[in-house]
C-alpha atoms as a PDB file:
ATOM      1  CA  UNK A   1      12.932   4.860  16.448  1.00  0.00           C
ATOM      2  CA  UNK A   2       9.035   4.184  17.005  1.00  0.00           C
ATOM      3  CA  UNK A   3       7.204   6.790  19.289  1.00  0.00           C
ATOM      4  CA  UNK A   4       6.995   5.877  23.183  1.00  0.00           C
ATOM      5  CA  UNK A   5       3.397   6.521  23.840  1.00  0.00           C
ATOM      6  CA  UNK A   6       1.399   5.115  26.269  1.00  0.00           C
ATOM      7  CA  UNK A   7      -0.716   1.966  25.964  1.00  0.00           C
ATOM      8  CA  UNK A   8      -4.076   4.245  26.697  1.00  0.00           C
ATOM      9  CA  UNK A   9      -3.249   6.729  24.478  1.00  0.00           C
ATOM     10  CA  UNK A  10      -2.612   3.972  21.286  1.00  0.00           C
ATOM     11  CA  UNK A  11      -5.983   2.305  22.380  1.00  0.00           C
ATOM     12  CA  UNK A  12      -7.738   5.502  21.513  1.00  0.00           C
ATOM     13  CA  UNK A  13      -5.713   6.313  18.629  1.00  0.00           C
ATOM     14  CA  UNK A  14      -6.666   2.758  17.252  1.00  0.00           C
ATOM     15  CA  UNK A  15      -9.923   3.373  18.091  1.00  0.00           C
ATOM     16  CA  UNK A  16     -10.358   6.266  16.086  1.00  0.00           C
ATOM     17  CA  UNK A  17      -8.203   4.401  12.881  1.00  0.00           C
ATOM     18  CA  UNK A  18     -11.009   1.820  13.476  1.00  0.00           C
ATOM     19  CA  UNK A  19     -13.980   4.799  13.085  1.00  0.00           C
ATOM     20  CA  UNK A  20     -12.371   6.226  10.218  1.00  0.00           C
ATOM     21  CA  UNK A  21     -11.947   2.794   8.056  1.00  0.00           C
ATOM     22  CA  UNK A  22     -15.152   2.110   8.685  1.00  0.00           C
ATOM     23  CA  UNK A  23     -16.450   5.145   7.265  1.00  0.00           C
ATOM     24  CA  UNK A  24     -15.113   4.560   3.973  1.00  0.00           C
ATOM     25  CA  UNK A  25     -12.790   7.879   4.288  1.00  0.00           C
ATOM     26  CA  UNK A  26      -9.651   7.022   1.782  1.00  0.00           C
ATOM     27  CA  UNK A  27      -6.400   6.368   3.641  1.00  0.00           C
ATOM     28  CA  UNK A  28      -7.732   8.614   6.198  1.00  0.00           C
ATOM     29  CA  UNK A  29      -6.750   6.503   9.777  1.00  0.00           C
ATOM     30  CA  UNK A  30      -4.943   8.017  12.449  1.00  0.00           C
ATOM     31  CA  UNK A  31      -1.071   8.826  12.290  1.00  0.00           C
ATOM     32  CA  UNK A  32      -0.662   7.422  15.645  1.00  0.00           C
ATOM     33  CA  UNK A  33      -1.838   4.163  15.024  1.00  0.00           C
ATOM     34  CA  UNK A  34       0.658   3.259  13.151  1.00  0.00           C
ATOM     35  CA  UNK A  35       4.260   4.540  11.889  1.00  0.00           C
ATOM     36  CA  UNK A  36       6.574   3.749   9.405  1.00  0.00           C
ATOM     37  CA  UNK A  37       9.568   2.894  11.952  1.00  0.00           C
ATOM     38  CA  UNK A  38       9.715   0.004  14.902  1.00  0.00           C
ATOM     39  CA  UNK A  39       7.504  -1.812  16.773  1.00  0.00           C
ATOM     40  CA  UNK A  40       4.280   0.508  15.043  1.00  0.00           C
ATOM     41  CA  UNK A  41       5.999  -0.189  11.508  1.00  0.00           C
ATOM     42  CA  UNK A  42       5.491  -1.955   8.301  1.00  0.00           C
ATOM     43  CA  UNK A  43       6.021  -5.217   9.505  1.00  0.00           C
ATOM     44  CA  UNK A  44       3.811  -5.094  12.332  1.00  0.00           C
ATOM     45  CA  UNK A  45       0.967  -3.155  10.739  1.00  0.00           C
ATOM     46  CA  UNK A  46      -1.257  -6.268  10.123  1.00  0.00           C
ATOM     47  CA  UNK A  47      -1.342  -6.895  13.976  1.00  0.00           C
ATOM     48  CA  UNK A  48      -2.227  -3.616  15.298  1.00  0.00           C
ATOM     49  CA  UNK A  49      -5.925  -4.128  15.236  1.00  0.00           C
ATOM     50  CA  UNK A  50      -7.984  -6.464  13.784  1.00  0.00           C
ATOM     51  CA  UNK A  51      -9.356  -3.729  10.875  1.00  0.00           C
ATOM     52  CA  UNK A  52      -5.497  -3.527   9.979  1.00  0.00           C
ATOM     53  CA  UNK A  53      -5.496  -7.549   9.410  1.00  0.00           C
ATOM     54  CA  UNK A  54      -4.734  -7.148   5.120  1.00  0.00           C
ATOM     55  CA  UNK A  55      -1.821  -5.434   5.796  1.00  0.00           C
ATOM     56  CA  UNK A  56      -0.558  -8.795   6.800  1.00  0.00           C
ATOM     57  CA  UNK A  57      -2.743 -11.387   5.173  1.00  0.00           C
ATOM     58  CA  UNK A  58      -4.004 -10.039   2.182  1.00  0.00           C
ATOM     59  CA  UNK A  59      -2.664 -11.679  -1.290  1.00  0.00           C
ATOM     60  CA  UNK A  60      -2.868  -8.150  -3.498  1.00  0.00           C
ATOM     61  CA  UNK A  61      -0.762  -5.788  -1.283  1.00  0.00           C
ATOM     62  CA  UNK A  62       0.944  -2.629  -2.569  1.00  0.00           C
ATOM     63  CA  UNK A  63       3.025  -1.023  -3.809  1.00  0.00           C
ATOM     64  CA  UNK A  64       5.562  -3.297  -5.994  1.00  0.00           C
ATOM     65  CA  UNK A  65       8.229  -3.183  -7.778  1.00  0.00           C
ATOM     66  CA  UNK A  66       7.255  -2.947 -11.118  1.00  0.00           C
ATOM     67  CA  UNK A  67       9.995  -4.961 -13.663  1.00  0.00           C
ATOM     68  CA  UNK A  68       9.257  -3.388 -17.127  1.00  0.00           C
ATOM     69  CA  UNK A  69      10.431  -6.055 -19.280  1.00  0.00           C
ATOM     70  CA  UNK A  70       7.709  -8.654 -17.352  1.00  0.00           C
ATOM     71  CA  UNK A  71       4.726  -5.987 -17.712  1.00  0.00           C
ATOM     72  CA  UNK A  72       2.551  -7.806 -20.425  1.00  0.00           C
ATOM     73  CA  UNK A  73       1.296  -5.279 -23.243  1.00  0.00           C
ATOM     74  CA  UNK A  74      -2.440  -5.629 -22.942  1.00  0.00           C
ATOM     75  CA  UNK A  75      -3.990  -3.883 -26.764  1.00  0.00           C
ATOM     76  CA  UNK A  76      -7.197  -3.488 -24.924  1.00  0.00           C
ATOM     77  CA  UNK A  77      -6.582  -1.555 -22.497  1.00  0.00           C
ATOM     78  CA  UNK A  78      -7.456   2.241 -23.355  1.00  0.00           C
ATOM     79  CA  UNK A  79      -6.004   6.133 -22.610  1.00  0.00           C
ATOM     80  CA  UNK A  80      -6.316   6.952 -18.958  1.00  0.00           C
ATOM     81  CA  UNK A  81      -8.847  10.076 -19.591  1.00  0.00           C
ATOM     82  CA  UNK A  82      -8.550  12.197 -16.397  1.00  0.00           C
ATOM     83  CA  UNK A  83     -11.165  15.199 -16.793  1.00  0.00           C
ATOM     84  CA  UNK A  84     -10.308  17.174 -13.873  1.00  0.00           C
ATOM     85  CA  UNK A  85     -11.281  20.678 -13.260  1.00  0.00           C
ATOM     86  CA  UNK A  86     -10.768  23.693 -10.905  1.00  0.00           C
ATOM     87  CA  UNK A  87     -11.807  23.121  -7.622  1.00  0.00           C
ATOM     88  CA  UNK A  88     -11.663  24.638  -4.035  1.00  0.00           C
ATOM     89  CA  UNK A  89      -8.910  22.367  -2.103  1.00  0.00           C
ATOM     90  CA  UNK A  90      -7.725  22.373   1.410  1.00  0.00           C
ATOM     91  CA  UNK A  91      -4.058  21.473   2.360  1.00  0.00           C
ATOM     92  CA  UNK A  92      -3.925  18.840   4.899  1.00  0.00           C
ATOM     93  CA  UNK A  93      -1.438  16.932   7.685  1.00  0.00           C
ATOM     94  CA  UNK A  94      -2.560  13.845   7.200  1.00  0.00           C
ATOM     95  CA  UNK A  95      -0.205  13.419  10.131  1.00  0.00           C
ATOM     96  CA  UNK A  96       1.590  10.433   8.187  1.00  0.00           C
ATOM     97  CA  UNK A  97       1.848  12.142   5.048  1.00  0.00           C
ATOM     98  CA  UNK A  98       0.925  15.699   2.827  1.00  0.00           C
ATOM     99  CA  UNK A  99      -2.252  15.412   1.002  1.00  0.00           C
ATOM    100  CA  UNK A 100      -4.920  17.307  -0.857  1.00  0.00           C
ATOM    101  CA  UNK A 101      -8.600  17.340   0.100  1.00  0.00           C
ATOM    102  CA  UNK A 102     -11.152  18.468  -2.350  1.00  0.00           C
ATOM    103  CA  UNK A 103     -14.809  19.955  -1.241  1.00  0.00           C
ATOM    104  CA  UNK A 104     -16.816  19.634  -4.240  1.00  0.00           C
ATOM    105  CA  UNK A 105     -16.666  17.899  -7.716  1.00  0.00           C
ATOM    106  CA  UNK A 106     -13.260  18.784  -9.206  1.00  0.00           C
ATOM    107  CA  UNK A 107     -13.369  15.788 -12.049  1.00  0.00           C
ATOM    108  CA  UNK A 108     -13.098  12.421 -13.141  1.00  0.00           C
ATOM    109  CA  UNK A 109     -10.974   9.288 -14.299  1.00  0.00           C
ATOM    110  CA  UNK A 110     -12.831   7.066 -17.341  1.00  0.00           C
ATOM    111  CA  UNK A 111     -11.335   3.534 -16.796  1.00  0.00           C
ATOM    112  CA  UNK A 112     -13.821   0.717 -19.223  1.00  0.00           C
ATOM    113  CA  UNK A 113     -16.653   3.913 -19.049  1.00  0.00           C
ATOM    114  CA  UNK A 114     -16.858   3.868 -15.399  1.00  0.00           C
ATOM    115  CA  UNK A 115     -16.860   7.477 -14.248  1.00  0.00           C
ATOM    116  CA  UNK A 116     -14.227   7.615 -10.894  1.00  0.00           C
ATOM    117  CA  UNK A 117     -14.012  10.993  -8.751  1.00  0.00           C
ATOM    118  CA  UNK A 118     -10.608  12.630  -7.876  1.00  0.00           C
ATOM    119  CA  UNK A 119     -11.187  12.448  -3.982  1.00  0.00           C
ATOM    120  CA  UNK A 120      -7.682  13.148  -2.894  1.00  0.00           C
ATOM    121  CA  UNK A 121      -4.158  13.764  -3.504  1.00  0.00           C
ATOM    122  CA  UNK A 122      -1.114  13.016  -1.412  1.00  0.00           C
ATOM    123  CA  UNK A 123       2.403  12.226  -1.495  1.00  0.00           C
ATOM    124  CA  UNK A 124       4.699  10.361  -0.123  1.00  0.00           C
ATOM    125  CA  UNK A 125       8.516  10.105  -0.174  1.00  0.00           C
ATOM    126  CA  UNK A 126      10.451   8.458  -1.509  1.00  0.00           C
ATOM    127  CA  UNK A 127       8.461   6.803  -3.958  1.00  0.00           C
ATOM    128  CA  UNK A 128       6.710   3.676  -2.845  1.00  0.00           C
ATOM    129  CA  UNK A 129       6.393   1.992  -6.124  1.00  0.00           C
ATOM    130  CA  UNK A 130       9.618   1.065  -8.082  1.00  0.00           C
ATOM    131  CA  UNK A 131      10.468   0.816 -11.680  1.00  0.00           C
ATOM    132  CA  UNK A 132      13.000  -2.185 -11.986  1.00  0.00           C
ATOM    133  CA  UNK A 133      14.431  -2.140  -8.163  1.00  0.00           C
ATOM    134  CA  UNK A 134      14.782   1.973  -8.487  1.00  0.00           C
ATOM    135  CA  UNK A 135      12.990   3.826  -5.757  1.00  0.00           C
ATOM    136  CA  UNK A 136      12.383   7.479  -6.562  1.00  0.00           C
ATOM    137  CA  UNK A 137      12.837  10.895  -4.742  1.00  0.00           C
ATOM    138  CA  UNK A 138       9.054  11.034  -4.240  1.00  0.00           C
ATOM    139  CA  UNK A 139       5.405   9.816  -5.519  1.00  0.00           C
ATOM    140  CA  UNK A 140       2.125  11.234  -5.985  1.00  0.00           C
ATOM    141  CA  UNK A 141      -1.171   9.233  -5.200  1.00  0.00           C
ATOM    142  CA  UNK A 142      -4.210  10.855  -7.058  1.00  0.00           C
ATOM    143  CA  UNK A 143      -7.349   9.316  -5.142  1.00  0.00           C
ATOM    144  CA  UNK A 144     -10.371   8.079  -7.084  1.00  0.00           C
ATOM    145  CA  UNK A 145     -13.838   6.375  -6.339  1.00  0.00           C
ATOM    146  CA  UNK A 146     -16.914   5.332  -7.540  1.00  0.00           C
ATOM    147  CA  UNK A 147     -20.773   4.952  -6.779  1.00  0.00           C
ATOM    148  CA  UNK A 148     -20.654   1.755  -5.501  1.00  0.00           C
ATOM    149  CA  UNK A 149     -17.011   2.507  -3.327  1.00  0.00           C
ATOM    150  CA  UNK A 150     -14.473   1.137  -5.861  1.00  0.00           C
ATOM    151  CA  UNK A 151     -11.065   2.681  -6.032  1.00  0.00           C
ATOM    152  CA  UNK A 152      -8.630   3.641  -8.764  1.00  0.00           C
ATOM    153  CA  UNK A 153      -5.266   5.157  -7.787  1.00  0.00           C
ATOM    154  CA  UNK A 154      -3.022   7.246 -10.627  1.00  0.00           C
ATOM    155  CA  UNK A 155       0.217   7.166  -9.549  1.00  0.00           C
ATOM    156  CA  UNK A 156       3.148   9.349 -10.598  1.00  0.00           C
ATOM    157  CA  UNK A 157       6.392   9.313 -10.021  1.00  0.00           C
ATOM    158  CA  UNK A 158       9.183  11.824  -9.072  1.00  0.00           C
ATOM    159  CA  UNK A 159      12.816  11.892  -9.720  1.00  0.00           C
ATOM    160  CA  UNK A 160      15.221  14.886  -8.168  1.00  0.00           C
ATOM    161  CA  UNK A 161      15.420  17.499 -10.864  1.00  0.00           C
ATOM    162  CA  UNK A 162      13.859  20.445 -11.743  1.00  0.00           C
ATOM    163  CA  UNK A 163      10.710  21.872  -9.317  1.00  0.00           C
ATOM    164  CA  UNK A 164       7.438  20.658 -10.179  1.00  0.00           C
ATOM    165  CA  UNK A 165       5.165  22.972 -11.415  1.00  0.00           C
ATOM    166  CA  UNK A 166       1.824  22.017  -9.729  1.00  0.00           C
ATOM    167  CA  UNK A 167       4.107  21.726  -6.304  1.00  0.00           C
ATOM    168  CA  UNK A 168       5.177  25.267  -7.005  1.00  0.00           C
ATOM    169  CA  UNK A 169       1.751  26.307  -7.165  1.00  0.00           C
ATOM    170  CA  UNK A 170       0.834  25.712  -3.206  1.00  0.00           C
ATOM    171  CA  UNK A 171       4.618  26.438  -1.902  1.00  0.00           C
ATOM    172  CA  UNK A 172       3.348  29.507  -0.253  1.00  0.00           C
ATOM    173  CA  UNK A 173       0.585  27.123   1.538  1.00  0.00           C
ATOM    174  CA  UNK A 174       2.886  24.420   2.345  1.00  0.00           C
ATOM    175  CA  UNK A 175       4.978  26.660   4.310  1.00  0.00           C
ATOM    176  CA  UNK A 176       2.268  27.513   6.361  1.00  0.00           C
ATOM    177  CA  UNK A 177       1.469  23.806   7.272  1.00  0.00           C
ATOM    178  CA  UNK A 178       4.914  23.230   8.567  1.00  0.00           C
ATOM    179  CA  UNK A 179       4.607  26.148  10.740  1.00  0.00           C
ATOM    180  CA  UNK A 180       1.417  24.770  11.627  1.00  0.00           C
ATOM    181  CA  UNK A 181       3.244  21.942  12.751  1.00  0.00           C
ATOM    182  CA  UNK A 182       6.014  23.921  15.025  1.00  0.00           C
ATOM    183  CA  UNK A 183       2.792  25.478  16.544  1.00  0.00           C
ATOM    184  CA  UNK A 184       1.705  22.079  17.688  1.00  0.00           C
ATOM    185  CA  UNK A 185      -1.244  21.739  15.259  1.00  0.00           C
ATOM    186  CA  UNK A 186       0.153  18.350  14.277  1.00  0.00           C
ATOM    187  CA  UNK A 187      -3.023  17.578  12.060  1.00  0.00           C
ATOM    188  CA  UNK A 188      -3.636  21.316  10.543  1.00  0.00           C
ATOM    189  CA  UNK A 189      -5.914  22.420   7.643  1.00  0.00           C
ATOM    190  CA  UNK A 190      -4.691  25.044   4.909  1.00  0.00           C
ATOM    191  CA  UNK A 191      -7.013  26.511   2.410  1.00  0.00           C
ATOM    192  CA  UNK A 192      -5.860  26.729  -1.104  1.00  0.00           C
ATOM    193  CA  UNK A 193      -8.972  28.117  -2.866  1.00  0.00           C
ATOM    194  CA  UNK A 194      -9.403  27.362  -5.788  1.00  0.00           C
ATOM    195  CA  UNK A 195      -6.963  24.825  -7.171  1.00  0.00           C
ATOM    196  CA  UNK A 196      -6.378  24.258 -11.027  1.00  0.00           C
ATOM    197  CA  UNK A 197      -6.004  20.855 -11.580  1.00  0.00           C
ATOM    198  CA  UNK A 198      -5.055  21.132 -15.386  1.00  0.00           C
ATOM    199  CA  UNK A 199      -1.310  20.148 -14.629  1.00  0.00           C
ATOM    200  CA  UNK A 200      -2.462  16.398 -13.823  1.00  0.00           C
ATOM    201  CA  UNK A 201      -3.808  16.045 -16.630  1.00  0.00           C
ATOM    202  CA  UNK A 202      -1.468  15.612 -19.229  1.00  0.00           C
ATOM    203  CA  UNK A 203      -1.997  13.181 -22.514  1.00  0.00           C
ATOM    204  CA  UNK A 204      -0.611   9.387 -20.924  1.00  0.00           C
ATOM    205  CA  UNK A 205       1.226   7.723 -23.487  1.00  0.00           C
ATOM    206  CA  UNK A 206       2.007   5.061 -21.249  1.00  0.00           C
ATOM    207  CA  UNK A 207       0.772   3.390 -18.154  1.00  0.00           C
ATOM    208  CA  UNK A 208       1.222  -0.071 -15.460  1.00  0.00           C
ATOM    209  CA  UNK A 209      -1.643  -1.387 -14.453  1.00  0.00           C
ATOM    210  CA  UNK A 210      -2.524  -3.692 -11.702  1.00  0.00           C
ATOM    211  CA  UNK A 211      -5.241  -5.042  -9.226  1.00  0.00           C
ATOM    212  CA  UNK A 212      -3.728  -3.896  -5.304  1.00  0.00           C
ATOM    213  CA  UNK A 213      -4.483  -2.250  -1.987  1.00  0.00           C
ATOM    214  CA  UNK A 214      -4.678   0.968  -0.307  1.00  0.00           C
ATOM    215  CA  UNK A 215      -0.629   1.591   0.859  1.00  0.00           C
ATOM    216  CA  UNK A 216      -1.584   2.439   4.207  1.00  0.00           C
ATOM    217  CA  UNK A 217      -3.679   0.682   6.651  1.00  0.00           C
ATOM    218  CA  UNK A 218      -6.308  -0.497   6.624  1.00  0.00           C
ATOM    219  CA  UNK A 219      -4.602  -1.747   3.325  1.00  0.00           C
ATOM    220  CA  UNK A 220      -7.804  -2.621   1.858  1.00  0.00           C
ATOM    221  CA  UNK A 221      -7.642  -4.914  -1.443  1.00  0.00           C
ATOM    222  CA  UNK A 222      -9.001  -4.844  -5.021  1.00  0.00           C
ATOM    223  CA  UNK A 223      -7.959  -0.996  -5.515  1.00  0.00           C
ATOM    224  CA  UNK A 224      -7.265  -0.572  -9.280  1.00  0.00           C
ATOM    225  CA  UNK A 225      -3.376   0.982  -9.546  1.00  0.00           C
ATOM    226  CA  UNK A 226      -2.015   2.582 -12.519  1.00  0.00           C
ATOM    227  CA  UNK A 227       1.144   3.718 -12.190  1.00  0.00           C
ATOM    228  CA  UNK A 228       2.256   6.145 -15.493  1.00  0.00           C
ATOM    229  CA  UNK A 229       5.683   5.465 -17.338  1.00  0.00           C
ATOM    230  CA  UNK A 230       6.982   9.072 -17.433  1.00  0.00           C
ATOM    231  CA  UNK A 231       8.848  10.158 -14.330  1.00  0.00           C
ATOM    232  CA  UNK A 232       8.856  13.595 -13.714  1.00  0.00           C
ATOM    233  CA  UNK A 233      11.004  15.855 -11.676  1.00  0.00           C
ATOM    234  CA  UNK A 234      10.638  17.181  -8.211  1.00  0.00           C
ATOM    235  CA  UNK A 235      13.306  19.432  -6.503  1.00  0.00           C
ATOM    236  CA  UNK A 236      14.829  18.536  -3.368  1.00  0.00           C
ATOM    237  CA  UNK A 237      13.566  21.767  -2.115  1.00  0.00           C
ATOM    238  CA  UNK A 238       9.703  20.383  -3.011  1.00  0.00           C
ATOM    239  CA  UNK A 239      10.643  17.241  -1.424  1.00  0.00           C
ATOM    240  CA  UNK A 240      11.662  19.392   1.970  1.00  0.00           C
ATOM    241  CA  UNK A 241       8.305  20.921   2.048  1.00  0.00           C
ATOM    242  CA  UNK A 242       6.216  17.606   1.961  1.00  0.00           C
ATOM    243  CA  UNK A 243       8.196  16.318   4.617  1.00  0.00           C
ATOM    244  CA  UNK A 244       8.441  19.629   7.031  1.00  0.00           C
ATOM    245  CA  UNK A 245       4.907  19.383   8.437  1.00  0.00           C
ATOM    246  CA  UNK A 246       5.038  15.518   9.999  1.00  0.00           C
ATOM    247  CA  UNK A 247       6.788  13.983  12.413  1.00  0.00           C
ATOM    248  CA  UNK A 248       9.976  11.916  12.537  1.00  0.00           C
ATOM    249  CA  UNK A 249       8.429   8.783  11.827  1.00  0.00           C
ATOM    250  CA  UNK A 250       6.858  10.210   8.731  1.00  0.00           C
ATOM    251  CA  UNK A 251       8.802  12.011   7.156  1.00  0.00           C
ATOM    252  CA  UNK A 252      10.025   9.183   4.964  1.00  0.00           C
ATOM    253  CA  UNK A 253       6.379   7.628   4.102  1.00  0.00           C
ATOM    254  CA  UNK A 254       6.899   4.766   1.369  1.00  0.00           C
ATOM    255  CA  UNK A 255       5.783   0.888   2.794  1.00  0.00           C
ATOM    256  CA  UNK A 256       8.388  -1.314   1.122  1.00  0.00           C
ATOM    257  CA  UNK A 257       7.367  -3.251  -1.816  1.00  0.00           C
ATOM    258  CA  UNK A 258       5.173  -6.188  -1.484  1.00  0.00           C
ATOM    259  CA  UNK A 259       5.309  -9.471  -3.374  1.00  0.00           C
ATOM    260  CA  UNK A 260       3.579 -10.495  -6.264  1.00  0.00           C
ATOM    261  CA  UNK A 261       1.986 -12.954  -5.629  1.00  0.00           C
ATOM    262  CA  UNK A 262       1.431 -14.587  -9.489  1.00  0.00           C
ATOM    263  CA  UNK A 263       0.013 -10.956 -10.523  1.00  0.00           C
ATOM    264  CA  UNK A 264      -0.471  -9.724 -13.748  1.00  0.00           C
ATOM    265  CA  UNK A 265       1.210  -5.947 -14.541  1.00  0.00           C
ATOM    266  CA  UNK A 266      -0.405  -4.663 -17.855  1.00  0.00           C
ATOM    267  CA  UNK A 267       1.050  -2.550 -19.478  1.00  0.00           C
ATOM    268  CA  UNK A 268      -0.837   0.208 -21.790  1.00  0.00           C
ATOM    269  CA  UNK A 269       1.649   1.588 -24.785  1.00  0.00           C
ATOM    270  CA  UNK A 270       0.569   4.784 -27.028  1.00  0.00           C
ATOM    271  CA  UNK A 271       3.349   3.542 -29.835  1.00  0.00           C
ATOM    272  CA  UNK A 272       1.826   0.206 -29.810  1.00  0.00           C
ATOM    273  CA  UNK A 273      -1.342   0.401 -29.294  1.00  0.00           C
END
């Protein structure tokens, strides 16, 4: 059901979605600008203001369905080297999803010797990327950029199993969001401390890679995905906990898969390489 708010109160919600894309912030717009249910939804999320207009007309949308049998093996493509570090985070409600905010340098991704900063982290859930037509229990985003504003997304996805580990780390914290939440601070801020990132960064023996968009609006274009073969495990306890803190319309955050559109998915292969 989409939220019943009034038309002054989405004009300055809008208005600040239209500050924040502006300011170059990643995926950082307003939750009440837009939702993931009715007339504020997916489908509609290219007419809500004119910043938003991608979301509807752009030609390299995510996320998609990846088919693994029509990803083409590219031999050039190299190891995703992700050189993160410990770093104070803060635990944030995003208000439309669960994310990560870091405060200082806390590493980099190497793609082609271009040096990208982890930025952010958040989930959403279920997964918003697919391996052939499957959609998971949940996916992590980890947020990069570069000097002159480019973005590179790793993306890793979640299948119900076992807890994760780095999840388990911050259970204490996310706990504390949702009662955030039931206090009325809809858009609260958690300090971890100091986070250590070492779990992210585990040897990728395989990797999709593609030329999309930001998943949320503004759904700005040209942001370099990779999306890593290996599904991990989340519990459905885990999955609970990123979804306690936001609101109805949020709580299950994944924008349904976009078309392709004649693009290429690479595909990067350890055994083959």
């Amino acid at each position: 059901m989409a939220p019943q708010l009034s038309s002054s109160f989405i004009a300055l919600a809008l208005l600040l979605a239209v500050a924040s894309a502006n300011s170059g912030d990643l995926h950082e717009v307003s939750s009440l600008a837009f939702s993931y249910n009715g007339q504020y939804g997916p489908a509609n999320w290219g007419s809500l203001n004119p910043t938003f207009s991608a979301c509807s007309s752009g030609k390299v949308q995510s996320p998609l369905n990846i088919v693994k049998k029509e990803a083409v093996e590219n031999k050039n493509l190299a190891p995703l080297t992700r050189d993160y570090k410990r770093a104070n985070a803060t635990l944030v409600n995003n208000g439309f999803n669960i994310g990560l905010h870091f405060e200082e340098d806390c590493g980099v991704l190497i793609i082609n010797d271009k040096n990208y900063t982890l930025k952010q982290m958040h989930w959403h859930s279920p997964s918003e990327h697919q391996f052939d037509g499957v959609r998971y229990a949940a996916e992590l985003h980890l947020v990069h950029q570069d000097v002159s504003g480019s973005i590179a997304v790793v993306s890793m996805l979640y299948e119900l199993g076992d807890a994760d580990p780095f999840i388990s780390k911050i259970s204490d914290k996310l706990d504390a969001l949702a009662k955030e939440a039931c206090a009325g601070n809809e858009e609260a801020h958690i300090p971890i401390g100091v986070l250590d990132n070492k779990l992210l960064r585990k040897n990728t023996r395989k990797y999709y890679r593609y030329v999309g968009s930001l998943s949320t609006p503004p759904c700005r274009e040209n942001v370099l995905w990779n999306i890593l073969g290996k599904v991990r495990t989340i519990s459905k306890k885990q999955v609970e906990a990123l979804r306690a803190p936001l609101g109805d319309d949020y709580k299950q955050n994944a924008r349904p898969v976009q078309p392709l559109n004649g693009r290429k998915i690479e595909l990067y292969n350890e055994f083959t390489n």
